[in-house]
N, C-alpha and C. Protein backbone atom coordinates (compact mmCIF):
# COMPACT_ATOMS: atom_id res chain seq x y z
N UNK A 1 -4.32 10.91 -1.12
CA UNK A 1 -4.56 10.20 -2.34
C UNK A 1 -5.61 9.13 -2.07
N UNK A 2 -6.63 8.43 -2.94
CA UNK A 2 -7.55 7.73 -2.82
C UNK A 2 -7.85 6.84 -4.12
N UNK A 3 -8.08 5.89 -4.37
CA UNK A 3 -8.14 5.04 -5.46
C UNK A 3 -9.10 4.18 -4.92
N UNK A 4 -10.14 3.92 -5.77
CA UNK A 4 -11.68 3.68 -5.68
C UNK A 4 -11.77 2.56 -7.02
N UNK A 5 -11.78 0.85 -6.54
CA UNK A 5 -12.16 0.18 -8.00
C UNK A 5 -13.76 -0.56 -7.80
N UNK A 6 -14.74 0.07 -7.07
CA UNK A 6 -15.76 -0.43 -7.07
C UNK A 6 -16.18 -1.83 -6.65
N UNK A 7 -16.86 -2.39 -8.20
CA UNK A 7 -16.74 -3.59 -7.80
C UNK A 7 -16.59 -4.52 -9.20
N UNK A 8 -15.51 -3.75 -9.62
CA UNK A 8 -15.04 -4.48 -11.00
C UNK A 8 -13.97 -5.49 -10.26
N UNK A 9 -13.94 -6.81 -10.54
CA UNK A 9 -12.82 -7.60 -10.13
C UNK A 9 -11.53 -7.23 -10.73
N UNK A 10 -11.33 -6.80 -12.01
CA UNK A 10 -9.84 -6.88 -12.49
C UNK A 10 -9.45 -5.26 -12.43
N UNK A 11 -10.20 -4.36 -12.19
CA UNK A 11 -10.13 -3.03 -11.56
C UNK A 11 -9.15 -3.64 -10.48
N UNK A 12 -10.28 -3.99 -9.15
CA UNK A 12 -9.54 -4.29 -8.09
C UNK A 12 -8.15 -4.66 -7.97
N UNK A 13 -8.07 -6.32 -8.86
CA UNK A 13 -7.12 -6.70 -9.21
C UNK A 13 -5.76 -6.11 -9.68
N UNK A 14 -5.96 -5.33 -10.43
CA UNK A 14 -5.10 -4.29 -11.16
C UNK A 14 -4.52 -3.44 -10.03
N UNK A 15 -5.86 -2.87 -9.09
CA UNK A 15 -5.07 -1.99 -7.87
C UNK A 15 -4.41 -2.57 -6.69
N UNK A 16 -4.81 -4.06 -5.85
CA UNK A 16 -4.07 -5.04 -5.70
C UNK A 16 -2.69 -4.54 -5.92
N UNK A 17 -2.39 -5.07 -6.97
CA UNK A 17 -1.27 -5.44 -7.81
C UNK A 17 -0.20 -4.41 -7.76
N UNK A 18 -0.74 -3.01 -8.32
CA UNK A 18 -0.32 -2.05 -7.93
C UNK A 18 0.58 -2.03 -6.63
N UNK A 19 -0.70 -1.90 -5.68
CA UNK A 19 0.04 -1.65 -4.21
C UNK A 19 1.01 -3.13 -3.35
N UNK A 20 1.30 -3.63 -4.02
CA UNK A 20 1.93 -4.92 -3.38
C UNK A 20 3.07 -4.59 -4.62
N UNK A 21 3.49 -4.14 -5.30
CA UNK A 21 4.53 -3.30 -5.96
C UNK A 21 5.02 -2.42 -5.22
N UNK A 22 4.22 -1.41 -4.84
CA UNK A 22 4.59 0.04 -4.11
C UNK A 22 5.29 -0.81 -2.15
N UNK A 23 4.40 -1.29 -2.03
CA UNK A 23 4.67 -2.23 -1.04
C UNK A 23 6.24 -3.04 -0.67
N UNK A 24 6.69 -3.56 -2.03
CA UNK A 24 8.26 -3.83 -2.37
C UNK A 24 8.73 -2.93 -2.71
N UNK A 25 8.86 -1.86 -2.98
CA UNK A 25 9.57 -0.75 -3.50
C UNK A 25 10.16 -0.13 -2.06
N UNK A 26 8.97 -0.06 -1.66
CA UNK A 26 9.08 0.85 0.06
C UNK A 26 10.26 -0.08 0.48
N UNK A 27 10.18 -1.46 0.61
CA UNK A 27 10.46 -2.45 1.79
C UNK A 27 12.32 -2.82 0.65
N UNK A 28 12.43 -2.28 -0.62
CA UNK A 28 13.42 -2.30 -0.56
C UNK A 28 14.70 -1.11 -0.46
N UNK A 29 13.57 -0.02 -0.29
CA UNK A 29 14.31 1.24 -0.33
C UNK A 29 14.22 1.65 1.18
N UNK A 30 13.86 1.12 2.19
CA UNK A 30 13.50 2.41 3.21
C UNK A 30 15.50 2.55 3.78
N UNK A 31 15.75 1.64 3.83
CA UNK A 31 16.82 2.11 4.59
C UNK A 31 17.56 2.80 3.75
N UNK A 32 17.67 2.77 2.59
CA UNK A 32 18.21 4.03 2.18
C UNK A 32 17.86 4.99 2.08
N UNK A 33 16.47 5.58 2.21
CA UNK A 33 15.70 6.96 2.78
C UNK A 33 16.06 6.91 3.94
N UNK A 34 15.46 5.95 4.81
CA UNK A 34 15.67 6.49 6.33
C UNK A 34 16.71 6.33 7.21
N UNK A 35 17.69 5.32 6.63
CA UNK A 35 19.08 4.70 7.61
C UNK A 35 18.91 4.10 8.43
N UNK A 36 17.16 3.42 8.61
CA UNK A 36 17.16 2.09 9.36
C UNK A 36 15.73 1.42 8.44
N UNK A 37 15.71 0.44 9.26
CA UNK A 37 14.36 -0.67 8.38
C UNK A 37 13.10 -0.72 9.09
N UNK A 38 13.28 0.20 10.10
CA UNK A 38 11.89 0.35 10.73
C UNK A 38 11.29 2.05 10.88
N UNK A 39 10.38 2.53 10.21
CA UNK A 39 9.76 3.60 10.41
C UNK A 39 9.18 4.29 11.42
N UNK A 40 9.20 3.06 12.36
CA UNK A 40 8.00 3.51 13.57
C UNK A 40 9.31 4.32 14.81
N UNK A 41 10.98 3.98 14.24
CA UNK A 41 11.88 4.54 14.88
C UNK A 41 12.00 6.22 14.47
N UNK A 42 11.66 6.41 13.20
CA UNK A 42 11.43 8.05 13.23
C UNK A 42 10.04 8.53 13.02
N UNK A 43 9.08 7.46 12.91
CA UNK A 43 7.75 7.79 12.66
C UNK A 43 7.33 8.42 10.66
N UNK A 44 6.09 8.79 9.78
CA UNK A 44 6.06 8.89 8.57
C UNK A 44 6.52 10.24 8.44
N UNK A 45 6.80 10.68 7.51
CA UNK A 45 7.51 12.21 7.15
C UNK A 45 7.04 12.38 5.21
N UNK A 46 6.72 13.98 5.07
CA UNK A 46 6.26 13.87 3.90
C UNK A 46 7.17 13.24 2.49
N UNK A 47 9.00 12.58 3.49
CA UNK A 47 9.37 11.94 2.77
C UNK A 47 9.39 9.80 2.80
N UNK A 48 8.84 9.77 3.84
CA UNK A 48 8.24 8.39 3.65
C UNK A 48 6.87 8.60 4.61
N UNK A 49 5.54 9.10 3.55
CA UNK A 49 4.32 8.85 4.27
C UNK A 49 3.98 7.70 4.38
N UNK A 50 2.89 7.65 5.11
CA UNK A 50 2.66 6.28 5.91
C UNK A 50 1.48 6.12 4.77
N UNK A 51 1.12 4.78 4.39
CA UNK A 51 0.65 4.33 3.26
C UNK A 51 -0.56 3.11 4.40
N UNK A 52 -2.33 3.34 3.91
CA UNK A 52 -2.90 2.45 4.94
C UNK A 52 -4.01 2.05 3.48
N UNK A 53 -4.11 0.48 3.59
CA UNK A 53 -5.19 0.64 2.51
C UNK A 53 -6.19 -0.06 3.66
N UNK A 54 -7.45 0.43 3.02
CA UNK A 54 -8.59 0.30 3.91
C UNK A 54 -10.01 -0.47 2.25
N UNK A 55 -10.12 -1.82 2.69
CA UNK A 55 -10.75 -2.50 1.87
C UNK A 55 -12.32 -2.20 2.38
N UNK A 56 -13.05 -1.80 1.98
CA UNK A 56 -14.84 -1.82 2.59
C UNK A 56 -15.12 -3.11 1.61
N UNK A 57 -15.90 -3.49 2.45
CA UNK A 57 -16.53 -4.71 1.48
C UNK A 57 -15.33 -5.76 0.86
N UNK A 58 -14.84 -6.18 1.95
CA UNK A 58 -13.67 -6.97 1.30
C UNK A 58 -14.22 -7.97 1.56
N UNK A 59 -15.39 -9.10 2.05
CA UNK A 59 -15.92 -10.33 1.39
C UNK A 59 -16.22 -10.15 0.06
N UNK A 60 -16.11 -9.25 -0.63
CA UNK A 60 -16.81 -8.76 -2.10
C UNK A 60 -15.93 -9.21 -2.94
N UNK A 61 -14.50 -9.25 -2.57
CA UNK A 61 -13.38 -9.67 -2.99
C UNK A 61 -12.83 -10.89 -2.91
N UNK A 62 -12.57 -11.29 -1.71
CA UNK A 62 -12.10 -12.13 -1.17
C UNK A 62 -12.60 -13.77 -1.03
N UNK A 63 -14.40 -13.27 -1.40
CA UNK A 63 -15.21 -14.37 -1.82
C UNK A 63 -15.06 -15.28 -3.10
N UNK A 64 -14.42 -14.56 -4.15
CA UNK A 64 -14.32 -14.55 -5.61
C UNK A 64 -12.76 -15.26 -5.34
């Protein structure tokens, strides 16, 4: 999966937002997917993939 907000600020913002949601969701569910609170003990599985966001140009952001 890939999600691309250019360089609209409230794009960004919006996807931000998004993933710091998905972010608490994970961190309040894993142990009930996995039966512990750390992933790196069974490693990602196509039922908890491993989730990496990768910012290019994040002074573009972060300046603002």
């Amino acid at each position: 999966m890939f999600a691309f907000c250019g360089d609209d600020f409230d794009e960004a913002n919006a996807l931000f937002k998004r993933l710091v949601e998905l972010r608490k969701r994970r961190s309040a569910t894993i142990h009930d997917v996995l039966g512990m609170k750390n992933i790196w003990h069974v490693g990602p599985s196509p039922e908890w993939p491993l989730t990496v966001l990768i910012i290019d140009e994040a002074h573009t952001y972060f300046r603002e």
